[in-house]
Protein backbone atom coordinates (compact mmCIF):
# COMPACT_ATOMS: atom_id res chain seq x y z
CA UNK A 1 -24.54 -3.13 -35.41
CA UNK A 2 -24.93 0.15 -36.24
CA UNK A 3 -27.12 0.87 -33.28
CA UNK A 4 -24.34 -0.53 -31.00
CA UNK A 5 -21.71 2.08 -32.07
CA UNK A 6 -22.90 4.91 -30.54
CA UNK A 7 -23.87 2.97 -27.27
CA UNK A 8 -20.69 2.30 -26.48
CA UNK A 9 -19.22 5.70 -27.17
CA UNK A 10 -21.89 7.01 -25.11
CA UNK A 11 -20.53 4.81 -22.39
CA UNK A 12 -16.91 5.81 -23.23
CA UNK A 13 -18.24 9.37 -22.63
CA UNK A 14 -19.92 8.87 -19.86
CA UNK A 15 -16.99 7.00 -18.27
CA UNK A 16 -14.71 9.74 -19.41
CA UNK A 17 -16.43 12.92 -18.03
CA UNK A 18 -18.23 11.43 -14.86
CA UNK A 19 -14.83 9.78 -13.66
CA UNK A 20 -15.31 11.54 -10.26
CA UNK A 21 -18.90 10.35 -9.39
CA UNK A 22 -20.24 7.53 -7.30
CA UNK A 23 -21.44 5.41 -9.68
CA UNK A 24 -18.10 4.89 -11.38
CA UNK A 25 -16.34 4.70 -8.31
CA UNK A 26 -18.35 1.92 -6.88
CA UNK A 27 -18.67 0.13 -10.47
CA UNK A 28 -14.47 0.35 -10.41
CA UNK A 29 -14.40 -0.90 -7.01
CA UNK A 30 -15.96 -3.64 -7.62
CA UNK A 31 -14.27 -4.37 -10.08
CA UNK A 32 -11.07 -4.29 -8.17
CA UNK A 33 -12.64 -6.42 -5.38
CA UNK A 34 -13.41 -9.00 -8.09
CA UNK A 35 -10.21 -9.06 -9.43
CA UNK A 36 -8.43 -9.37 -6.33
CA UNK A 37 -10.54 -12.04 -5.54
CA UNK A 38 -9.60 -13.89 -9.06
CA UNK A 39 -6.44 -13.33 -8.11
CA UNK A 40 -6.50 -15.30 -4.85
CA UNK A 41 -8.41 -18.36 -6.35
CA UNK A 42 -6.86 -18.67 -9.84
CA UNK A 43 -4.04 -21.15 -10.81
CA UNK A 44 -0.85 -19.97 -11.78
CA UNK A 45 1.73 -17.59 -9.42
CA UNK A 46 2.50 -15.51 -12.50
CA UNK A 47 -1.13 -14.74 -13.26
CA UNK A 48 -2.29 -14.56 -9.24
CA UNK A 49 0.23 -12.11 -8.55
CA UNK A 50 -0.61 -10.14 -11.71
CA UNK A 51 -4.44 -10.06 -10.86
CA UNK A 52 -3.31 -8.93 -7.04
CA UNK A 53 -1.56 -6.08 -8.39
CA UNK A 54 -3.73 -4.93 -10.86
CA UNK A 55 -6.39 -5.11 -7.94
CA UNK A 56 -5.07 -2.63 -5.81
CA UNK A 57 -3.53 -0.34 -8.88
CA UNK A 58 -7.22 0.05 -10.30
CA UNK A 59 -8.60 1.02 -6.98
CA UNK A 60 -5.49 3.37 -6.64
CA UNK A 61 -6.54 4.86 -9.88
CA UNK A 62 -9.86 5.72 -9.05
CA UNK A 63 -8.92 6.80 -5.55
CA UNK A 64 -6.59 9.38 -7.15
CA UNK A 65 -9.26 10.95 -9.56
CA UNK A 66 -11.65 11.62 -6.82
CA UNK A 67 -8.70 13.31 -4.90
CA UNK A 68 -7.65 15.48 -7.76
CA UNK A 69 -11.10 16.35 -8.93
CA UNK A 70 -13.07 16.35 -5.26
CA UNK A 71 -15.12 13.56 -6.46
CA UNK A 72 -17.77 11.43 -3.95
CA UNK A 73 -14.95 9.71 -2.45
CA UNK A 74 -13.57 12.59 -0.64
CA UNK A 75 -17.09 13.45 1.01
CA UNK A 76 -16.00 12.33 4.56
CA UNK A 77 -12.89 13.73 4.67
CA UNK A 78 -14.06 16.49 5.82
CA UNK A 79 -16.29 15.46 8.42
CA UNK A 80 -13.78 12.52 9.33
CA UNK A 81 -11.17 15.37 10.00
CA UNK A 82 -13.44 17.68 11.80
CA UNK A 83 -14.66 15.14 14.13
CA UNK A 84 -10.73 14.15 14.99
CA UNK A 85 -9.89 17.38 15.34
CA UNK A 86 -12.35 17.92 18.20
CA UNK A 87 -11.19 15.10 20.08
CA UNK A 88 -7.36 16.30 20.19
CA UNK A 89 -5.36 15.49 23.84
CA UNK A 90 -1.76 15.98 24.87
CA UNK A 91 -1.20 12.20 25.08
CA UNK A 92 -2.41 11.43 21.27
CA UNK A 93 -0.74 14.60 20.08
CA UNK A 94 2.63 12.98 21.18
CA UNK A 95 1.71 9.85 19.84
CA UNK A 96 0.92 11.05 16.46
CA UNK A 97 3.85 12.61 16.37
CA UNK A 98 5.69 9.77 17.07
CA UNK A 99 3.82 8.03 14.38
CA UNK A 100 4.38 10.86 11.83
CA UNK A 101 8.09 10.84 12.53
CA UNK A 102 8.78 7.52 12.35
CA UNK A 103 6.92 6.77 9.01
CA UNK A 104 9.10 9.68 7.39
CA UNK A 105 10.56 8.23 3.93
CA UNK A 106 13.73 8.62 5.00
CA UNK A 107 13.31 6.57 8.32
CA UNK A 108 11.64 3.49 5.98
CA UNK A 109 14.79 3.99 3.67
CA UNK A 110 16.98 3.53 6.28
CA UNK A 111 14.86 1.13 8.06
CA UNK A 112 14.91 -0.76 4.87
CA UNK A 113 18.55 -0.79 4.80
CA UNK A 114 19.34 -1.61 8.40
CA UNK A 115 17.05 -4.52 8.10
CA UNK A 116 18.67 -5.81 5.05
CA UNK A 117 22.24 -5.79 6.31
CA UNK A 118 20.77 -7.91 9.81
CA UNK A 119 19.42 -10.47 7.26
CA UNK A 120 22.97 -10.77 5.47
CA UNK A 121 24.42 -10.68 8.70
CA UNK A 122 22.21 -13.57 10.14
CA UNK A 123 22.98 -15.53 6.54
CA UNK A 124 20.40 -14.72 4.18
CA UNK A 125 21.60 -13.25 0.44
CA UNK A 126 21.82 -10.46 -1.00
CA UNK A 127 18.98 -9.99 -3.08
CA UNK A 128 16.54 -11.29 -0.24
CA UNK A 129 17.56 -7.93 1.50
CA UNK A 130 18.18 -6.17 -1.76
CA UNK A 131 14.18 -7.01 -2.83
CA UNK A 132 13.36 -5.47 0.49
CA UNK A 133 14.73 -2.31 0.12
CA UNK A 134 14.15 -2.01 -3.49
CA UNK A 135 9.98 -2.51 -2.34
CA UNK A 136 10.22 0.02 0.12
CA UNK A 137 12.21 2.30 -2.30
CA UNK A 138 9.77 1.80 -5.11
CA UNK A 139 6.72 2.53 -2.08
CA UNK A 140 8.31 6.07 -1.35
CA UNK A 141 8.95 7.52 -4.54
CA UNK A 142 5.85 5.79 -6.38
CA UNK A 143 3.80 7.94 -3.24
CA UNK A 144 6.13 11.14 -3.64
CA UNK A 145 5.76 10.66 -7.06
CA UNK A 146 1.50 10.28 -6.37
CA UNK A 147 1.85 13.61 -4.16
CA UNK A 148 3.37 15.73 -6.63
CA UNK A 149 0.94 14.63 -9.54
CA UNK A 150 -1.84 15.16 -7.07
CA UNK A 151 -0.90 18.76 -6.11
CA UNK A 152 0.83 20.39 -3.38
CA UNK A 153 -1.24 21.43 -0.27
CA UNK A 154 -3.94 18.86 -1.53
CA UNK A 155 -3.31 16.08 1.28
CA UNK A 156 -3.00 18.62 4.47
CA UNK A 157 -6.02 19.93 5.49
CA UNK A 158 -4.35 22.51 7.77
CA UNK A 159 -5.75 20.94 11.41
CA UNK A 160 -3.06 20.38 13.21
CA UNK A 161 0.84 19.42 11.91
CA UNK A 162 3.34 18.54 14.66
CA UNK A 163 5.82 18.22 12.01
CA UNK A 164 6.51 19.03 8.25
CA UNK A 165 5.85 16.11 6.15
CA UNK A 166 6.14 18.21 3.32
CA UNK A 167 4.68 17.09 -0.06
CA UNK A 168 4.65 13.27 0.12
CA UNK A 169 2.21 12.35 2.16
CA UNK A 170 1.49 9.62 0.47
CA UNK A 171 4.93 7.97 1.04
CA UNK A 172 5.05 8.46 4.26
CA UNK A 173 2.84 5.69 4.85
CA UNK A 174 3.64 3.66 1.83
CA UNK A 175 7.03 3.21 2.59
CA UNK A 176 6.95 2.21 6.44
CA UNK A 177 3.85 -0.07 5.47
CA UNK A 178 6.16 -1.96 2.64
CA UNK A 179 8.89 -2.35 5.47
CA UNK A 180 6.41 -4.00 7.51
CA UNK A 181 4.71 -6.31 4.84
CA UNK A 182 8.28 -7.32 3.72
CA UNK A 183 9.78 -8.01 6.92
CA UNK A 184 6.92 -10.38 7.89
CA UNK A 185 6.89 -12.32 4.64
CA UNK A 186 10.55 -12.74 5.31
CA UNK A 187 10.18 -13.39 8.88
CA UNK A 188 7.23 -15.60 8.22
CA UNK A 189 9.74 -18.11 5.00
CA UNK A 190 9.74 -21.42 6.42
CA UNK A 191 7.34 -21.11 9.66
CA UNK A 192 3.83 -22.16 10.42
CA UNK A 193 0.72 -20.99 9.30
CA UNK A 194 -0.24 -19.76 12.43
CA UNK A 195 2.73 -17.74 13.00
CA UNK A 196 2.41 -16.43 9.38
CA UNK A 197 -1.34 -15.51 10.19
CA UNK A 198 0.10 -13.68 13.50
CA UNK A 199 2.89 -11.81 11.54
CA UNK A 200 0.04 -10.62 9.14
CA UNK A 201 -2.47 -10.10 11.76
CA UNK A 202 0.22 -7.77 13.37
CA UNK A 203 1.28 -5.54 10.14
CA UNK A 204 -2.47 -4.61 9.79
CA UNK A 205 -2.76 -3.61 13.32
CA UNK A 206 0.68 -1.16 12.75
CA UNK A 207 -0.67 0.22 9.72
CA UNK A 208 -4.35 0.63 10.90
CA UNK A 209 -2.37 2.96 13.31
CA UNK A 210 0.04 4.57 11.33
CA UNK A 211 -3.06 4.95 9.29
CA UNK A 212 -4.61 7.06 12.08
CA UNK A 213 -1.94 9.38 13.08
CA UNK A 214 -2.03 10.76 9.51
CA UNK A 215 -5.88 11.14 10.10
CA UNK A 216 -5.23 12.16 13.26
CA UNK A 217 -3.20 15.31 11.85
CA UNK A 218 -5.50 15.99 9.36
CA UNK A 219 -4.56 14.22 6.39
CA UNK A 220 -7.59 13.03 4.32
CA UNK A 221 -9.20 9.90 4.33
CA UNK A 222 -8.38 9.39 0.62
CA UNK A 223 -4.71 10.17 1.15
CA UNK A 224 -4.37 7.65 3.84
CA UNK A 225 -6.13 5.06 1.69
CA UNK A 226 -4.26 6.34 -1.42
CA UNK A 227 -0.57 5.64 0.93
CA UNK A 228 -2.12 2.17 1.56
CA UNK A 229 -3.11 1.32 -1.73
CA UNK A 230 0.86 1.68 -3.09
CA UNK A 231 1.88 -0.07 -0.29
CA UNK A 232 0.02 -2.89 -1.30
CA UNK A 233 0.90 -3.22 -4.72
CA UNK A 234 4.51 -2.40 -3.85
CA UNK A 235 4.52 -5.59 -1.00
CA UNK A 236 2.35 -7.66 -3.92
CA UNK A 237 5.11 -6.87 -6.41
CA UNK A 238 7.75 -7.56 -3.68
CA UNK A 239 6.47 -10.64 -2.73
CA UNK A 240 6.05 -12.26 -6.05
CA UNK A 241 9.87 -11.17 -6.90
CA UNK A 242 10.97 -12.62 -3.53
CA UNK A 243 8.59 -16.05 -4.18
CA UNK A 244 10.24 -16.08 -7.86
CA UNK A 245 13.74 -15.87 -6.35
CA UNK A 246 13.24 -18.57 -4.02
CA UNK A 247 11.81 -21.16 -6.20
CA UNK A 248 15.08 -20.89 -8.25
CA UNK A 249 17.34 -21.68 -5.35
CA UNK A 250 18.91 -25.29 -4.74
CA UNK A 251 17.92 -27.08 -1.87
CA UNK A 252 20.09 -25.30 1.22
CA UNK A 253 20.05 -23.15 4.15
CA UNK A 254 19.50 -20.36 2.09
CA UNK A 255 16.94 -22.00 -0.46
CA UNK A 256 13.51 -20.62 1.39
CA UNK A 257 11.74 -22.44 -1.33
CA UNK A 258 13.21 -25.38 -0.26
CA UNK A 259 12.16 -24.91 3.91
CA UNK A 260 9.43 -26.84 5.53
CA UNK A 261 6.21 -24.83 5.63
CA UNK A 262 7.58 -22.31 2.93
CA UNK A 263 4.58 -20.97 1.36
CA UNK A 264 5.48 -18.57 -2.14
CA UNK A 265 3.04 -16.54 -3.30
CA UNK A 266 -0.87 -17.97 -3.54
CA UNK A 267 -1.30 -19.32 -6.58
């Protein structure tokens, strides 16, 4: 017993002071794979959603430490960034503009909003749209909030900027990818699996290129991955709230629990 103290504040020290080095960040990973994957076999809605957003929060955590202290993670970024940078033409430049623009915090806010008051318009309630917008809210200030911790200037490389995004780069993917996670599990209440599958299929194609505007422009690897990371555990937190909601609704038009081929969170 004795012998076993000081092996495992050895390992606590380790841990502690090599935070930033491949071997922790792949041992963390994997952990966050495996609990991810718990999360999608276990029983129980409470407990699956609570391994899914631990999942993506522990890989978060990690992410950010390399960022802050330029651990192994943020090796390609450089490269990654150099290599886009050579490849600029006038036709992506206007696209990633477009992309940069458009997945401004702001524009997901009042995305967020807009969509909300359509879904009260076309009879849904209140807190259906108000759990949208209150993920997307949560997804731009948790990234703003991730870009100020992290350090200004730390996201931009300095390539190429076609407009200011300022100090929440983060955000400005979070947010926009939230919108789009929300508005297909809304969309996708009471449809087929198939057209679930499609809804999903086609918010990972939107992000993957949101994704690679901000690449594009010179915004790190990590960054981008860091945006996508509190996106997911924003639309995991979202979703369970929304699933929670619905199973307490009566039977009715506006009981999604209660609609053929409504699926709630897995679990």
């Amino acid at each position: 017993m004795s012998g076993t103290v000081p092996l495992v504040q050895e390992m606590v020290t380790e841990v502690v002071t090599e935070t930033a080095t491949m071997e922790i960040a792949l041992t963390v990973l994997g952990i966050a794979l495996a609990v991810f994957v718990a999360g999608m076999v276990v029983a129980g809605s409470g407990q699956a959603s609570g391994l899914r957003t631990a999942a993506p929060a522990l890989a978060l955590g990690i992410v950010c430490v390399h960022i802050r202290d330029g651990g192994w993670l943020t090796g390609a970024d450089r490269s990654i960034t150099a290599v886009l940078a050579a490849h600029h033409s006038a036709g992506l430049d206007h696209l990633a503009t477009v992309g940069i623009a458009l997945g401004a915090p702001a524009v997901a806010i009042a995305a967020a909003a807009a969509a909300g008051i359509v879904l009260i318009r076309h009879g849904w309630s209140v807190p259906v749209a108000s759990i949208m917008l209150g993920a997307v809210m949560g997804a731009v200030f948790a990234g703003a909030a991730l870009g100020t911790v992290l350090g200004p200037g730390r996201a931009v490389v300095g390539v190429w900027q076609p407009v200011d995004t300022g100090n929440a780069l983060a955000s400005n993917l979070a947010g926009t990818a939230t919108l789009l996670g929300m508005a297909a599990v809304i969309a996708g209440i009471g449809r087929s699996r198939t057209l679930r599958a499609v809804l999903a299929a086609a918010v990972v194609i939107a992000v993957v290129a949101l994704a690679g505007a901000r690449l594009y422009v010179g915004i790190p690897l990590t960054e981008v991955v860091a945006g996508v990371l509190v996106a997911a555990i924003c639309l995991t937190v979202g979703h369970a709230v929304l699933a929670a909601f619905a199973s307490r609704l009566p039977p009715g038009p506006l009981g999604a629990a209660s609609q053929p081929g409504f699926v709630p969170a897995p679990g």
